[in-house]
Protein backbone atom coordinates (compact mmCIF):
# COMPACT_ATOMS: atom_id res chain seq x y z
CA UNK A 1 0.00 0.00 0.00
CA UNK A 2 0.91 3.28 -0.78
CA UNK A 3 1.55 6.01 2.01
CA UNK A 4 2.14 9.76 1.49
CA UNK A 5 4.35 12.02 3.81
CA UNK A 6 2.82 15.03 4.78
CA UNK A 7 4.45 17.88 2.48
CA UNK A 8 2.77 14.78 -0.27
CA UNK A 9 -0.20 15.30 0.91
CA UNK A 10 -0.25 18.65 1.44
CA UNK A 11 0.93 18.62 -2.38
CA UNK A 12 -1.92 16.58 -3.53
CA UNK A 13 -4.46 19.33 -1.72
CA UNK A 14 -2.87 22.44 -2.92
CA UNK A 15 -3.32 20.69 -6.64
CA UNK A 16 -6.84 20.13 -6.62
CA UNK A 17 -7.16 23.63 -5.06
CA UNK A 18 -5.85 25.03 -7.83
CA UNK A 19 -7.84 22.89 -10.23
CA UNK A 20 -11.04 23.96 -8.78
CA UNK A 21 -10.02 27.92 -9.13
CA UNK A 22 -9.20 26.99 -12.85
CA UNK A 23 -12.56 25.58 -13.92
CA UNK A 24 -13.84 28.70 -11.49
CA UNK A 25 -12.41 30.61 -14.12
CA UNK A 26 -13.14 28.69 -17.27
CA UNK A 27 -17.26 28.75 -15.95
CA UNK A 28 -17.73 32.59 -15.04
CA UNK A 29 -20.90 32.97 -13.18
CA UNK A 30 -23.55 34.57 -15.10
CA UNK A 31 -25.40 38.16 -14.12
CA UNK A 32 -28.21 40.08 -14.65
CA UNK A 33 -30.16 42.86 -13.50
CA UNK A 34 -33.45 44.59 -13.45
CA UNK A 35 -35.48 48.01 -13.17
CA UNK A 36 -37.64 47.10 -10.66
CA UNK A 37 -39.52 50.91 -10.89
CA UNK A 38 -40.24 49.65 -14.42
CA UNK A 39 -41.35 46.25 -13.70
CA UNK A 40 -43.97 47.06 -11.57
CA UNK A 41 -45.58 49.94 -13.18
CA UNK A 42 -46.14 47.04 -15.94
CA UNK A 43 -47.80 44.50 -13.69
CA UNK A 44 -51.20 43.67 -13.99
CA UNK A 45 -52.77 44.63 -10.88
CA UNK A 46 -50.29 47.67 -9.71
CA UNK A 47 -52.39 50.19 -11.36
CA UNK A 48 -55.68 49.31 -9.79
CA UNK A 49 -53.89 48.72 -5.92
CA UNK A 50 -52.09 52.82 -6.82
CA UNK A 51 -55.70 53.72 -7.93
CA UNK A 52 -56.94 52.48 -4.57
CA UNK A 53 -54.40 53.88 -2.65
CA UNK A 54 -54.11 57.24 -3.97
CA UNK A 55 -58.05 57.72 -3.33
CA UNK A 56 -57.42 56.74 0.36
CA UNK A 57 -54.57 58.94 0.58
CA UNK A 58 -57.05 61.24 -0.70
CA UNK A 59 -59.25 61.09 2.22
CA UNK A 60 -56.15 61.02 4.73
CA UNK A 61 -54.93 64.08 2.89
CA UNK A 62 -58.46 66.15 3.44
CA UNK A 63 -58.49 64.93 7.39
CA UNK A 64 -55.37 66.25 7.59
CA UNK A 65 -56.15 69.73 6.25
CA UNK A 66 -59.30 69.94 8.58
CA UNK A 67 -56.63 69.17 11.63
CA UNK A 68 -54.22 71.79 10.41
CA UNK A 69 -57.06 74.36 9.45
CA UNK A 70 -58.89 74.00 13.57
CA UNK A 71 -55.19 74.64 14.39
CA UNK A 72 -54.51 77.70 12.14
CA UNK A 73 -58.00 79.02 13.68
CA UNK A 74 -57.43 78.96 17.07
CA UNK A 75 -53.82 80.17 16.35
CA UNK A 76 -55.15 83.47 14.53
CA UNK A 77 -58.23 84.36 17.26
CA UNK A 78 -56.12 84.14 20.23
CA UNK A 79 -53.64 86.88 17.89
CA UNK A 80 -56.70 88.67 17.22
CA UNK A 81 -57.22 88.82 21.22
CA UNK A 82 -54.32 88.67 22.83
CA UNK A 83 -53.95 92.67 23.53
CA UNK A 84 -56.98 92.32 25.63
CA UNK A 85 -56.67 89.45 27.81
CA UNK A 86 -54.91 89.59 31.09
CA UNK A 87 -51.51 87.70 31.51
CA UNK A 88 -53.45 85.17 33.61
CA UNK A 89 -55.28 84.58 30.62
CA UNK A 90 -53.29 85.12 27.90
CA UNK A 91 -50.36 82.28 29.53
CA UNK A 92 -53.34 79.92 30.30
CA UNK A 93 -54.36 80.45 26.34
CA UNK A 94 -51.04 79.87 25.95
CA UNK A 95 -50.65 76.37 27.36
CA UNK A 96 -53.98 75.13 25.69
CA UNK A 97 -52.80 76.21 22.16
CA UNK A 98 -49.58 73.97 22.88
CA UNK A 99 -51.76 71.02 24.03
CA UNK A 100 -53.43 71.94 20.87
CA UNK A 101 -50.75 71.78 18.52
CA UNK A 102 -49.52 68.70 20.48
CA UNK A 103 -52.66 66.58 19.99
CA UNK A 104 -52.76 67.72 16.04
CA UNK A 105 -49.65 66.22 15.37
CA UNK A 106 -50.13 62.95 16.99
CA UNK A 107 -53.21 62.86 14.76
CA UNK A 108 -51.22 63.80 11.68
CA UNK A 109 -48.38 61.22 12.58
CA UNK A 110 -50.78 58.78 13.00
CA UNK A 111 -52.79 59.53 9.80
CA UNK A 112 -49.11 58.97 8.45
CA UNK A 113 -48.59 55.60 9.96
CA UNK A 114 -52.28 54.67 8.40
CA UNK A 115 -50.83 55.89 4.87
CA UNK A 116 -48.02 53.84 4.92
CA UNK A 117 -49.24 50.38 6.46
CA UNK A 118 -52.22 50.78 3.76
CA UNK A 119 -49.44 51.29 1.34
CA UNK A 120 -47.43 48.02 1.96
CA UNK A 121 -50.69 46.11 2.37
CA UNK A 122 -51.73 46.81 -1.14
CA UNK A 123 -48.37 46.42 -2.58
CA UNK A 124 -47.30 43.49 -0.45
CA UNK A 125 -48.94 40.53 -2.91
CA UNK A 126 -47.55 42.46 -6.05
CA UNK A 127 -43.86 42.46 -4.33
CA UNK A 128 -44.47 38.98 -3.61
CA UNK A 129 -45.50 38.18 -7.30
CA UNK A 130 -42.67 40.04 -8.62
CA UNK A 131 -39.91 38.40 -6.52
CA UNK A 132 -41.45 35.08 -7.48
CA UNK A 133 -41.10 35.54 -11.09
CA UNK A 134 -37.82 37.23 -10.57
CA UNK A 135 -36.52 34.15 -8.78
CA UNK A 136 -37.67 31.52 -11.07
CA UNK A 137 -35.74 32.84 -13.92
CA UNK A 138 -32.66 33.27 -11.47
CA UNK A 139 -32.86 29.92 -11.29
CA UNK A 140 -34.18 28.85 -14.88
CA UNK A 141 -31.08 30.55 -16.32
CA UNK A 142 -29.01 29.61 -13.97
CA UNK A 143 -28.10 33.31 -12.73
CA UNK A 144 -25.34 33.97 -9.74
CA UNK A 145 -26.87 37.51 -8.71
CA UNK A 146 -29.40 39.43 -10.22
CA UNK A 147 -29.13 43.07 -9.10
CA UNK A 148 -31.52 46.19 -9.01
CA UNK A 149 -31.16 49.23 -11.36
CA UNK A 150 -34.01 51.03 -9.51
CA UNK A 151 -32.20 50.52 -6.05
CA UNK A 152 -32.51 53.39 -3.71
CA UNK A 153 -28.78 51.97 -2.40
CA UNK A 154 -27.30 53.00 -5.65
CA UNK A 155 -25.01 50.07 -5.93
CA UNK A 156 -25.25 49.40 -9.94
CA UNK A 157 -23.57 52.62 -11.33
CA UNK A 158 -23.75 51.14 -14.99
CA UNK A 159 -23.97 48.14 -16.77
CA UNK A 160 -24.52 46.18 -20.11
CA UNK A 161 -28.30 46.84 -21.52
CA UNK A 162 -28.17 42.98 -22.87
CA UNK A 163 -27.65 41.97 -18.88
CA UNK A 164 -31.07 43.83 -18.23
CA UNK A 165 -34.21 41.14 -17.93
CA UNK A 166 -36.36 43.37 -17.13
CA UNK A 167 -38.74 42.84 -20.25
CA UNK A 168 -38.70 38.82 -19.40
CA UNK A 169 -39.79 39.78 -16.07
CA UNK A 170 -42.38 42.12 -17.53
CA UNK A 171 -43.30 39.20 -20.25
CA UNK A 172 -43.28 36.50 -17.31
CA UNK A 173 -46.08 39.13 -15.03
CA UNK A 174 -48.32 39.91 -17.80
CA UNK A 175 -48.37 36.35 -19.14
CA UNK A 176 -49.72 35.25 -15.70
CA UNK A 177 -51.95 38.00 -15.32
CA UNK A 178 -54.17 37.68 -18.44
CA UNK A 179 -56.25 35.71 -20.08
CA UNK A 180 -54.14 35.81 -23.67
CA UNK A 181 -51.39 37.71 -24.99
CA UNK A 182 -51.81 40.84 -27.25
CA UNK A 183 -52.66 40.13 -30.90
CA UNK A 184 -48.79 40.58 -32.40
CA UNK A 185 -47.15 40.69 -28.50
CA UNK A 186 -43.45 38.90 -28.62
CA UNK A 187 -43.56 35.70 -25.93
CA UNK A 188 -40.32 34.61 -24.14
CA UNK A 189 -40.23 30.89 -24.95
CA UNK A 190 -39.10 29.24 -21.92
CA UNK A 191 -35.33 28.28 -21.89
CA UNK A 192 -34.93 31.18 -23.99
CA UNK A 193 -32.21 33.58 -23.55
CA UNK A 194 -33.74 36.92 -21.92
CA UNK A 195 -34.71 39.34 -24.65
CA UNK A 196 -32.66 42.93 -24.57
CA UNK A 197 -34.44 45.60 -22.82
CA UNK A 198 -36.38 48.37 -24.11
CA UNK A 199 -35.95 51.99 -23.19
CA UNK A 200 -38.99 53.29 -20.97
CA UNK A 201 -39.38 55.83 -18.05
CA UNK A 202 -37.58 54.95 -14.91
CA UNK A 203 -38.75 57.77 -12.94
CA UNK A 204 -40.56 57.10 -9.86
CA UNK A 205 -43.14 59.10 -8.87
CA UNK A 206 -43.34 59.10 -4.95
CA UNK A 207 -46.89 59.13 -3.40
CA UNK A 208 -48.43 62.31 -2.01
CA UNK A 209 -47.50 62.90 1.57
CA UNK A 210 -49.47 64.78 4.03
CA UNK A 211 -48.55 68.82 4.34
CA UNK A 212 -46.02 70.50 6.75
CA UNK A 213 -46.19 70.08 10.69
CA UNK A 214 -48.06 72.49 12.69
CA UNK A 215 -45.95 75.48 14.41
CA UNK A 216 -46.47 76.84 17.56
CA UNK A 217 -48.05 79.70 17.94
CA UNK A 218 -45.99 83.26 18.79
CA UNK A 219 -48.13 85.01 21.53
């Protein structure tokens, strides 16, 4: 039987080491990335949850405005009287124009906290559709990393446009979503190479958010 020292086996290890790092190199692992700002303002179903949302924010927005406008009011009358109240009254007017303005933010910040939690809840099963369709073609084309144009982290400074799947993604979404494709719509064929991306609008449009805090009134 054959024995090896230990610088032999050592030897032996530091070969197929250096083996594996060659076929690393010979099999590069394969990228992608994606505009996920464009993705979903294609997905069926992420116009009608916006619509929905936007005409709650709606109401949030007009609740706020009453809040800030009871606020304003008091604010101006006790200007308007000031000169004529005692300093008894005018510190005690004072104190309940603070508690005022304390209350009306609470009410704004939680009017806030509504507008976002409503926001997530209708966007949460979209997301959730997205990353699903996102991941099976990660792993139907056998992709390493697949990274985010549209990322608020700004990690992907530039890139190849024939590395951008956002279209498949699109393709994937829309053919899950309806009943038939487009008369004359191009159709990924599964184990396809992704199709190059198109040029579109990556701007995001941020929801409305509800107006500036209340100040404190100046006696």
């Amino acid at each position: 039987m054959i024995r090896l020292t230990g610088a032999a086996c050592a030897a032996v290890l530091l070969t197929g080491v250096a083996a594996m790092a060659v076929r690393a190199q010979e099999t590069p692992q394969k990228l992608a990335y994606i505009n996920s700002a464009v993705i979903l303002q294609n997905t069926p179903g992420h116009a009608q949850a916006e619509s929905t949302f936007q005409r709650e924010l709606a109401g949030m927005q007009q609740q706020v405005n009453v809040l800030q406008a009871q606020f304003d009011s008091a604010v101006n009358e006790f200007n308007r009287t000031s000169l004529v109240l005692s300093p008894a009254a005018k510190q005690q007017r004072q104190q309940e124009l603070v508690q005022m303005q304390q209350r009306t933010q609470q009410q704004v910040q939680d009017l806030r906290d509504r507008a976002t939690s409503r926001e997530q809840e209708l966007m949460a099963p979209i997301s959730q559709r997205v990353n699903a369709v996102i991941e099976g073609i990660r792993a139907e084309f056998n992709y390493a990393m697949i990274f985010d144009a549209a990322s608020q982290s700004g990690a992907l400074v530039t890139a190849d446009r024939s590395l951008d799947i956002s279209q498949l993604v699109i393709q994937r979404l829309q053919a899950a979503g309806q009943p038939a494709a487009p008369a004359g719509a191009a159709v990924q064929p599964a184990g396809s190479p992704p199709l190059p991306a198109q040029a579109a609008d990556t701007t995001a449009k941020p929801p409305a958010r509800p107006p500036r805090s209340t100040r404190p009134p100046r006696p």
